[in-house]
C-alpha atoms as a PDB file:
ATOM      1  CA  UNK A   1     -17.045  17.913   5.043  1.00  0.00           C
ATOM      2  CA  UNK A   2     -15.330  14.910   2.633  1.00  0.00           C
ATOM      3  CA  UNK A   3     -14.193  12.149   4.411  1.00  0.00           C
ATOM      4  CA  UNK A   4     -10.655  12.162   4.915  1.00  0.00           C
ATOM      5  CA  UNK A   5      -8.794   9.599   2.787  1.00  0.00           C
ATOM      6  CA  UNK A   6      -6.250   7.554   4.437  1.00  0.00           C
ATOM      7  CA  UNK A   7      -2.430   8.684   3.472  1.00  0.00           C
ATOM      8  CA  UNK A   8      -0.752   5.786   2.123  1.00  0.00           C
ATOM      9  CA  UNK A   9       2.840   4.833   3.627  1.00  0.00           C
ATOM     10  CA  UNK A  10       5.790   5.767   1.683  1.00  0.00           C
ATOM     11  CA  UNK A  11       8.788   4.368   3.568  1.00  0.00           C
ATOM     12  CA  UNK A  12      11.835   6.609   2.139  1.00  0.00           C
ATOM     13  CA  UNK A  13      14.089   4.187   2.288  1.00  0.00           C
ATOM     14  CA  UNK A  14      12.416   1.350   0.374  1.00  0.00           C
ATOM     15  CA  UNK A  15      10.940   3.235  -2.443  1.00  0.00           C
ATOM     16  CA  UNK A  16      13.661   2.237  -4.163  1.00  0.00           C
ATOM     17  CA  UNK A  17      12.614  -1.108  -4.483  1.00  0.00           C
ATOM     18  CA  UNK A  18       8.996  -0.573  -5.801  1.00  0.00           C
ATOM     19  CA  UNK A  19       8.185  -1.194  -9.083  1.00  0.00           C
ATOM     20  CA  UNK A  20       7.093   1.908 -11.291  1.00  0.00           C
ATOM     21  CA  UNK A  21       3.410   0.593 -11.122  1.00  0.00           C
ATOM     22  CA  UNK A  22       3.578   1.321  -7.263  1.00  0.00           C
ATOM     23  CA  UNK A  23       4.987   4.167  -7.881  1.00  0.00           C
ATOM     24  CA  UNK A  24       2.605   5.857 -10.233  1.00  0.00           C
ATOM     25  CA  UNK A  25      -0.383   4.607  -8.428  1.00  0.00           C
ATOM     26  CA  UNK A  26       0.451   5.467  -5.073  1.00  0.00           C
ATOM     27  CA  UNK A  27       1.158   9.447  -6.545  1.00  0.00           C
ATOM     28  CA  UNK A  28      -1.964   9.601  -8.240  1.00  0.00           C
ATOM     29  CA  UNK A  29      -3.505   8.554  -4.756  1.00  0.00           C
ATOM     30  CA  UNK A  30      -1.239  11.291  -3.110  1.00  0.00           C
ATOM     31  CA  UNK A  31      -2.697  13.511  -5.907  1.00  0.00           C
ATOM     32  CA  UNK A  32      -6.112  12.821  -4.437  1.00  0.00           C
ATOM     33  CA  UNK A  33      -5.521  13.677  -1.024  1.00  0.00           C
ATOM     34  CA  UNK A  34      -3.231  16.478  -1.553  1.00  0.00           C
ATOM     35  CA  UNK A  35      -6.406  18.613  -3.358  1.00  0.00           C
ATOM     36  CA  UNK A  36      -8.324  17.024  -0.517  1.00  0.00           C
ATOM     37  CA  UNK A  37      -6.500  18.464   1.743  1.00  0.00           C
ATOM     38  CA  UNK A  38      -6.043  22.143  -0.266  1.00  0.00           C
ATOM     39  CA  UNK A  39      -9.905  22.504  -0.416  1.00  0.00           C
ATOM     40  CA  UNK A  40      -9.396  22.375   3.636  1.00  0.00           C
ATOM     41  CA  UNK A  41      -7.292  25.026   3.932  1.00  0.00           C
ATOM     42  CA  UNK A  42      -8.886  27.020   1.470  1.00  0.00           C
ATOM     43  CA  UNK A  43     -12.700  26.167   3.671  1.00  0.00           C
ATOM     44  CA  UNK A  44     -10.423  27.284   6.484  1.00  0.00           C
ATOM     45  CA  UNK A  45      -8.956  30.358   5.369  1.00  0.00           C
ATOM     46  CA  UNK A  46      -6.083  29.655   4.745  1.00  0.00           C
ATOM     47  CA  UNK A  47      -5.650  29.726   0.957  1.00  0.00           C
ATOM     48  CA  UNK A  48      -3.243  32.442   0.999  1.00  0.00           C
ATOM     49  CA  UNK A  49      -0.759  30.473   2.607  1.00  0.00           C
ATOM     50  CA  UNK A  50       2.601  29.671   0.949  1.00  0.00           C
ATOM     51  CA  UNK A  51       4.040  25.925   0.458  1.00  0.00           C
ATOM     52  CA  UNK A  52       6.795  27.111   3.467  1.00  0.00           C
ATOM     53  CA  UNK A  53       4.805  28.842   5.501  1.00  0.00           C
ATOM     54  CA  UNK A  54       2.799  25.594   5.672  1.00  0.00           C
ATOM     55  CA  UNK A  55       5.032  23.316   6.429  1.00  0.00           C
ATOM     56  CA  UNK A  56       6.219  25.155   9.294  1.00  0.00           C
ATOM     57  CA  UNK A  57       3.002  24.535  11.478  1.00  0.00           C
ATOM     58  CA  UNK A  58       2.177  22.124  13.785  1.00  0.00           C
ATOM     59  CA  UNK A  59      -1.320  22.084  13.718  1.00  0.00           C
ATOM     60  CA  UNK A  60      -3.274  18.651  11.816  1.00  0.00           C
ATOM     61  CA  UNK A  61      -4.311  19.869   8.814  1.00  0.00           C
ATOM     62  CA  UNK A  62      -0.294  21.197   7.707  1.00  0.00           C
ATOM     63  CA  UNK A  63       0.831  18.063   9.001  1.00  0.00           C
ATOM     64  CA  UNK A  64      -1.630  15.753   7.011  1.00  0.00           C
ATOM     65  CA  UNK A  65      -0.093  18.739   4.282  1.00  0.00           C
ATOM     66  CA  UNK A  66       3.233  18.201   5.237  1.00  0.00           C
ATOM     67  CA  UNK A  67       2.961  13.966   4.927  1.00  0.00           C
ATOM     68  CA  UNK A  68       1.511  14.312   1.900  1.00  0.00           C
ATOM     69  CA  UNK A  69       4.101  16.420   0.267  1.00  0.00           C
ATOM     70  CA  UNK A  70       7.090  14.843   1.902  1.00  0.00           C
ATOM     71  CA  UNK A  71       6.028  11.583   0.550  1.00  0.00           C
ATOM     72  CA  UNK A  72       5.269  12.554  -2.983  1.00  0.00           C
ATOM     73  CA  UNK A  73       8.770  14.619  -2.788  1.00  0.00           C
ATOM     74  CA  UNK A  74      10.438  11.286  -1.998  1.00  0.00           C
ATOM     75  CA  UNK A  75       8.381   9.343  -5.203  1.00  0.00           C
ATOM     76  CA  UNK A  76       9.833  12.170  -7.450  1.00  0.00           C
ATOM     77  CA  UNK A  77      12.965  12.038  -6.254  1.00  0.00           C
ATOM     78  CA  UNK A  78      12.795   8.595  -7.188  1.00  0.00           C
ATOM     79  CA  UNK A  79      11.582   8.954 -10.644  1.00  0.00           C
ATOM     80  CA  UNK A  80      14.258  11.445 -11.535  1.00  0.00           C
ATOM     81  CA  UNK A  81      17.071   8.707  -9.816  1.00  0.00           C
ATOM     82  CA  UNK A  82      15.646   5.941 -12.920  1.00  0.00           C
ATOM     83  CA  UNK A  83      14.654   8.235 -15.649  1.00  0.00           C
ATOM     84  CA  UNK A  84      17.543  11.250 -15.127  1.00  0.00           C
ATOM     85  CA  UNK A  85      16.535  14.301 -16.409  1.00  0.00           C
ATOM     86  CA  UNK A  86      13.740  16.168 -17.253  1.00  0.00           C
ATOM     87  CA  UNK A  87      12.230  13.197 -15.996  1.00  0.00           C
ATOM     88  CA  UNK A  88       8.467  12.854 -16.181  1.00  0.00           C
ATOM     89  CA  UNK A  89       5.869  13.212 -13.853  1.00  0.00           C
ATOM     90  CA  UNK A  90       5.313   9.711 -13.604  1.00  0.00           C
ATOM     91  CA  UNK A  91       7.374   6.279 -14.385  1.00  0.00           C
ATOM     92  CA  UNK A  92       6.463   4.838 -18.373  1.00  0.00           C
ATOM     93  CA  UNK A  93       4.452   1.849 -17.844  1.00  0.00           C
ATOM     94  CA  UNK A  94       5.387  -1.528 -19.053  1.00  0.00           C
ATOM     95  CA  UNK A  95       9.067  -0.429 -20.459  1.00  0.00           C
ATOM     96  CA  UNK A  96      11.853  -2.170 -19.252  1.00  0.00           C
ATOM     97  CA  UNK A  97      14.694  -0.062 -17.122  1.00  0.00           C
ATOM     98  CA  UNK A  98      11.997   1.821 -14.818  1.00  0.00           C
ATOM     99  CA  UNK A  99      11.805  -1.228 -12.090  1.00  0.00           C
ATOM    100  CA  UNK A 100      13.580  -1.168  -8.973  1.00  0.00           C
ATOM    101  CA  UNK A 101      16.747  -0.608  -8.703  1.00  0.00           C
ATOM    102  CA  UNK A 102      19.610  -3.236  -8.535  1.00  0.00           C
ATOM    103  CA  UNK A 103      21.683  -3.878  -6.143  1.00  0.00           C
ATOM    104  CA  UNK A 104      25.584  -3.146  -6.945  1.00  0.00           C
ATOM    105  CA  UNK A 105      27.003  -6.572  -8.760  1.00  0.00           C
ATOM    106  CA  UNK A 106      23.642  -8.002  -9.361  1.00  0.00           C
ATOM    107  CA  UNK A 107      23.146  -7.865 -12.887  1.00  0.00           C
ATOM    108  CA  UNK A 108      25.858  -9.962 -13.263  1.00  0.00           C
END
């Protein structure tokens, strides 16, 4: 068995101040885990099993799943807020527009 990687915290509601740098390395870290976790269910049986039907259990390994995909589901949500649509999988590095967000009035 692999060791098991520790999930890294994606607090919903702060995401939006992370710069894309954050952004794209903490997804490529989610990345890591989430095929981590796949090969376990597939080593337990449970290939077959659809994204919904997983993230209706209750037992560890769907909710180490279910972290996992909640938090890369907020990071893409917040990728296609600052780059609209068809946005990419990940932020551009190093071009200006794909920081954190402003607050209301304060690019004045």
């Amino acid at each position: 068995m692999t060791r098991q990687l520790k999930i890294p915290e994606v607090p919903v509601e702060e995401v939006d101040t992370w710069p894309a740098a954050k952004i794209n390395s903490t997804l490529d870290r989610l990345e890591k885990l989430r095929r981590q976790v796949n090969d376990e269910l597939i080593a337990a049986g449970r290939g077959h099993e659809t994204y919904s039907e997983t993230m209706e259990k209750t037992d560890p390994l769907a909710e180490r799943y279910q972290t996992i995909a909640l938090a890369e589901r907020a990071l893409h949500d917040e990728i296609a807020h600052r780059y609209g649509p068809r946005a990419p999988s990940r932020l551009p590095r190093g071009v200006r527009g794909f920081g954190p967000r402003r607050a209301p009035g304060s690019w004045e």
